[in-house]
N, C-alpha and C. Protein backbone atom coordinates (compact mmCIF):
# COMPACT_ATOMS: atom_id res chain seq x y z
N UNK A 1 13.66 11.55 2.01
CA UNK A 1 12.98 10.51 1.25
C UNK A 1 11.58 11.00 0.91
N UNK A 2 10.44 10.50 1.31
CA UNK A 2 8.83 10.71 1.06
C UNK A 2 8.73 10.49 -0.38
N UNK A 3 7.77 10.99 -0.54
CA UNK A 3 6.60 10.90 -1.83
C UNK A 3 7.56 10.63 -3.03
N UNK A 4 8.63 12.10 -3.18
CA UNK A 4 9.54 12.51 -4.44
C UNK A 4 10.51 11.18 -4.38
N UNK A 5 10.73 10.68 -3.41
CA UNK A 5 11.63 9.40 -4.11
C UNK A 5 11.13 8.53 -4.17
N UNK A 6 9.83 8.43 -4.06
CA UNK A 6 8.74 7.08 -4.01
C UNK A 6 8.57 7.32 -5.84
N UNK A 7 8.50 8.31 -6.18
CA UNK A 7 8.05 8.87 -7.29
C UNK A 7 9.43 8.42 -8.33
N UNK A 8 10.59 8.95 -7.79
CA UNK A 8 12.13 8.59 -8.57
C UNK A 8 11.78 7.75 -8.77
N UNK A 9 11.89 6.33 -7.47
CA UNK A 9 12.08 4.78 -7.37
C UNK A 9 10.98 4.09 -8.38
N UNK A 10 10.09 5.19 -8.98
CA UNK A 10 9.15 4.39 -9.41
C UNK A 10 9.80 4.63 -11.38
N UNK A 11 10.21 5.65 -11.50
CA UNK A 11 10.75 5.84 -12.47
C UNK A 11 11.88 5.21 -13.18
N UNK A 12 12.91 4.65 -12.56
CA UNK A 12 13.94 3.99 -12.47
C UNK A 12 13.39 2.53 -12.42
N UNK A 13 12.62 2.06 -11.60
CA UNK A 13 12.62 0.93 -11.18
C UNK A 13 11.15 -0.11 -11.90
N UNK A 14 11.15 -0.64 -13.20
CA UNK A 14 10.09 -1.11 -13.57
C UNK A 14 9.14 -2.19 -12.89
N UNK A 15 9.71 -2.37 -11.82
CA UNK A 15 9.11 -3.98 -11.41
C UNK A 15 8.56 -3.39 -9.92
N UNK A 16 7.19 -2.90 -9.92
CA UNK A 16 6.58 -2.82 -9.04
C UNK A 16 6.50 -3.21 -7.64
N UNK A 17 6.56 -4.65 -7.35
CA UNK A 17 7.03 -5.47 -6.24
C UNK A 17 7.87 -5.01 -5.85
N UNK A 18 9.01 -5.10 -6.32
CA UNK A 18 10.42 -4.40 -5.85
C UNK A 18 10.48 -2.95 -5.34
N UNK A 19 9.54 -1.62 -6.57
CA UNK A 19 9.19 -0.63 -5.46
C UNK A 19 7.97 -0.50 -4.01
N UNK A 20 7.63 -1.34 -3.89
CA UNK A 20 6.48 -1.83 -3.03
C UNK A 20 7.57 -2.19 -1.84
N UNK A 21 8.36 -2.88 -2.44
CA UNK A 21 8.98 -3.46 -0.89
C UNK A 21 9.69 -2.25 -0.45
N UNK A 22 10.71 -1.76 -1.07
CA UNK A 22 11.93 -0.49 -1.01
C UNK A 22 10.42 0.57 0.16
N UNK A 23 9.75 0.83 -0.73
CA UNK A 23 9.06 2.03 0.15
C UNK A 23 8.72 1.70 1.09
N UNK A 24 8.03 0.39 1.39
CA UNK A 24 7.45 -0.31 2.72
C UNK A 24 8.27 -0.57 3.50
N UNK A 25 9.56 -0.64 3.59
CA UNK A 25 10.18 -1.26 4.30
C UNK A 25 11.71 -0.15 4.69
N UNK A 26 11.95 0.83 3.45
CA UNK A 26 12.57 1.71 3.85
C UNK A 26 12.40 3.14 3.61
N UNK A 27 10.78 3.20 3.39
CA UNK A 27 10.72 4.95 3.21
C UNK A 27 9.90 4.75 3.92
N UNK A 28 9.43 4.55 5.09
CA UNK A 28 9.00 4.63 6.31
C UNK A 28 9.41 4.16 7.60
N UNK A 29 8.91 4.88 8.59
CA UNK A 29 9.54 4.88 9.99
C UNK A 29 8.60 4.63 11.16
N UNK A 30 8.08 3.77 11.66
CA UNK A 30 9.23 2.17 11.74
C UNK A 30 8.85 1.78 10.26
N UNK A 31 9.71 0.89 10.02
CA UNK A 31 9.42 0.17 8.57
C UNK A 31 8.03 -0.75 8.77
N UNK A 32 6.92 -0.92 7.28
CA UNK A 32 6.09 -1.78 7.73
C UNK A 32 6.64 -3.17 7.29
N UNK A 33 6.17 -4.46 7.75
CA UNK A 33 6.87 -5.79 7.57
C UNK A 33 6.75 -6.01 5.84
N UNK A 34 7.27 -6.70 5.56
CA UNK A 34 7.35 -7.32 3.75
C UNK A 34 6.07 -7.84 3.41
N UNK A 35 5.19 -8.75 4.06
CA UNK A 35 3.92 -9.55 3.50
C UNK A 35 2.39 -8.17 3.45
N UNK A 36 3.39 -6.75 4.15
CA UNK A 36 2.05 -5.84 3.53
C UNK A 36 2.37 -5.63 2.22
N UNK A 37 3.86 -5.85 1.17
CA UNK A 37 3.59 -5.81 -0.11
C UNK A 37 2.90 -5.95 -1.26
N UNK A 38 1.69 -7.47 -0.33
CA UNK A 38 0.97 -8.27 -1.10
C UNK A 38 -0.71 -7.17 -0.80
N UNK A 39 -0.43 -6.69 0.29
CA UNK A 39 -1.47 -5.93 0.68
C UNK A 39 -1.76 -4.38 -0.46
N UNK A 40 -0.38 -3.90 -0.43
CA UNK A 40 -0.28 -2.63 -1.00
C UNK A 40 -0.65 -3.23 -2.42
N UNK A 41 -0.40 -4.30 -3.24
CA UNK A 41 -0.79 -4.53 -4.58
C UNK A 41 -2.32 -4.74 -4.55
N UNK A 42 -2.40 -5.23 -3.48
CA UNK A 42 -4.68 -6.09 -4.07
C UNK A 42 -4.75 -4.60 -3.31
N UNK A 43 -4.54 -3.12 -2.76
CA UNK A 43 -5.40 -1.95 -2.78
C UNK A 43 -5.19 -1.58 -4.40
N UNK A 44 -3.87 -1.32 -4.54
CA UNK A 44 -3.66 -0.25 -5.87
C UNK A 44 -4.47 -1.72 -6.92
N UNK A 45 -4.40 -2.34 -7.62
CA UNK A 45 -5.61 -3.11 -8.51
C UNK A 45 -6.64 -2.80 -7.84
N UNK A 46 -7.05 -3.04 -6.87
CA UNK A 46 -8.39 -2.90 -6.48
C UNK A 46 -8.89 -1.09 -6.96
N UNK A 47 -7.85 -0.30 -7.05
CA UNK A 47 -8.49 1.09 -6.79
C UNK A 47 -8.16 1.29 -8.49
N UNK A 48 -7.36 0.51 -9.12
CA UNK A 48 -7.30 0.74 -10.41
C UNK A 48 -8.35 0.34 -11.15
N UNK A 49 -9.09 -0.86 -10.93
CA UNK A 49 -10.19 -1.29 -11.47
C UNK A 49 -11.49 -0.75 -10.63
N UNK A 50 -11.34 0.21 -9.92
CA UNK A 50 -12.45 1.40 -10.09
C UNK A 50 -13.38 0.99 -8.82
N UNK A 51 -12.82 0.02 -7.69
CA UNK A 51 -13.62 -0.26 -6.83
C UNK A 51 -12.76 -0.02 -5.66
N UNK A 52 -12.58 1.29 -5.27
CA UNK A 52 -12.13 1.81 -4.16
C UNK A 52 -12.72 1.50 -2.76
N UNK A 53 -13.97 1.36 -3.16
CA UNK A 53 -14.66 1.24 -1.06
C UNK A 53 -14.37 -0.43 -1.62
N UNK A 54 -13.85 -1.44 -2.48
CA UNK A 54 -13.62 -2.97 -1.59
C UNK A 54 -12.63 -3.26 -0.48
N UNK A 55 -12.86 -4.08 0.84
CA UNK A 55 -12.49 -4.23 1.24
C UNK A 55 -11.51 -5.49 1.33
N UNK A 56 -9.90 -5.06 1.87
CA UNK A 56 -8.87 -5.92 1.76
C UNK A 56 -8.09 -6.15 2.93
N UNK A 57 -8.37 -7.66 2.89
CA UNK A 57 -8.34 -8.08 4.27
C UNK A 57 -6.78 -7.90 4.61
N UNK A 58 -6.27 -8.18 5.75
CA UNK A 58 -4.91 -7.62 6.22
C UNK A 58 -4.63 -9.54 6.50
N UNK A 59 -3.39 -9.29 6.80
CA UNK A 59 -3.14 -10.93 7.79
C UNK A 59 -3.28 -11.31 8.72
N UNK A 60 -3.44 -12.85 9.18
CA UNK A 60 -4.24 -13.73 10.16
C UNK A 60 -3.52 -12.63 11.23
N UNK A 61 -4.61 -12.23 12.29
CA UNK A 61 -4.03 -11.31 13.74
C UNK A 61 -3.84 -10.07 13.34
N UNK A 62 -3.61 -9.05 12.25
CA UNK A 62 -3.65 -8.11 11.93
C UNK A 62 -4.46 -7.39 12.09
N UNK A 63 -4.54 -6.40 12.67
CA UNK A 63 -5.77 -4.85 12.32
C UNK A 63 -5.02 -3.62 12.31
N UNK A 64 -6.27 -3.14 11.59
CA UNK A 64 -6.03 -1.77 11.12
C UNK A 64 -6.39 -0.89 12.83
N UNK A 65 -5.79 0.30 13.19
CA UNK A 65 -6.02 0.93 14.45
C UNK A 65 -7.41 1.55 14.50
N UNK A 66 -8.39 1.57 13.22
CA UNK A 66 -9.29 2.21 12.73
C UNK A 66 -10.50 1.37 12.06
N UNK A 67 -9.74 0.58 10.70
CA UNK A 67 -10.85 -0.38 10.28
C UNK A 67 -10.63 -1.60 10.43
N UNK A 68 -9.87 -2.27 11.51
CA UNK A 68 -9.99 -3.96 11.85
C UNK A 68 -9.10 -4.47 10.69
N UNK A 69 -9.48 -5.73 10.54
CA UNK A 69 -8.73 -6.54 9.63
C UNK A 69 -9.11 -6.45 8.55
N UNK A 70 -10.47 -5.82 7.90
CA UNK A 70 -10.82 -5.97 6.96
C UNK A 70 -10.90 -4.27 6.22
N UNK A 71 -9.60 -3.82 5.26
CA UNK A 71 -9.61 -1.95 5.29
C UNK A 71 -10.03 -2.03 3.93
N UNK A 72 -10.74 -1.08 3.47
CA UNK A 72 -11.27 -0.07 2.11
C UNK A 72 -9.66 -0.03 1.90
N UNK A 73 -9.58 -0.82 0.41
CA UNK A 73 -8.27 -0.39 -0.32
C UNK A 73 -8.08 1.29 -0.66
N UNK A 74 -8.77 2.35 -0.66
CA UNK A 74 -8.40 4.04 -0.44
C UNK A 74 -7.73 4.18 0.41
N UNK A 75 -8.07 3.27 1.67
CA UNK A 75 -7.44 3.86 2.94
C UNK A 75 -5.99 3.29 2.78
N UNK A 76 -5.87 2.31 2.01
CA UNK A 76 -4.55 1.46 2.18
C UNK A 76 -3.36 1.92 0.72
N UNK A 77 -4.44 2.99 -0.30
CA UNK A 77 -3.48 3.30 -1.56
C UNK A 77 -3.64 5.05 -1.36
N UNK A 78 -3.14 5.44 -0.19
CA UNK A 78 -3.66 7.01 -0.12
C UNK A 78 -3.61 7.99 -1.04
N UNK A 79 -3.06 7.42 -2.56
CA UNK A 79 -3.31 8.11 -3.33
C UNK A 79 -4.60 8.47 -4.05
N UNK A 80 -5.23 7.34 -3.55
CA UNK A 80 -6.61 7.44 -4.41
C UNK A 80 -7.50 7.87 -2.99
N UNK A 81 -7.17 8.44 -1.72
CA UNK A 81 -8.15 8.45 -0.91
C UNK A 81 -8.86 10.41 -1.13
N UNK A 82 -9.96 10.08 -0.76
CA UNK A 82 -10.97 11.15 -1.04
C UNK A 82 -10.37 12.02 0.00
N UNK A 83 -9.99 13.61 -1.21
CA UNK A 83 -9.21 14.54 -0.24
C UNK A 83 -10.09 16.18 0.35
């Protein structure tokens, strides 16, 4: 699986949400839960409209192992993170 079928699924599949969930939930190991879908969309807008260091809060009891509940959408769309 990884990146190259994240990349297929995105080609094939027009409706974003739908590849958001597929990768979140089955191109990773353990799978992450479904309501980070809503997470993975407010990083990628957030990093599309050009404000990468905003921070996006996670859900009630959630943290990041690193930045708490509240993560820099880069860290959360690693495509846009500074390499």
């Amino acid at each position: 699986m990884g990146r190259q079928a994240l990349r297929d699924m995105i080609e094939q599949l027009p409706d974003r949400r739908a590849v958001l969930h597929w990768h979140l939930t089955a191109n990773h190991y353990p799978p992450y839960p479904v309501w980070m879908v809503d997470v993975a969309e407010a990083a990628i807008d957030t990093c599309k409209e050009g404000d990468s260091s905003k921070r996006i809060t996670l859900s009630d009891g959630v943290v990041h192992n690193v930045h708490g509940a509240e993560v820099l959408a880069w860290v959360l769309r690693a495509d846009d993170a500074p390499r």
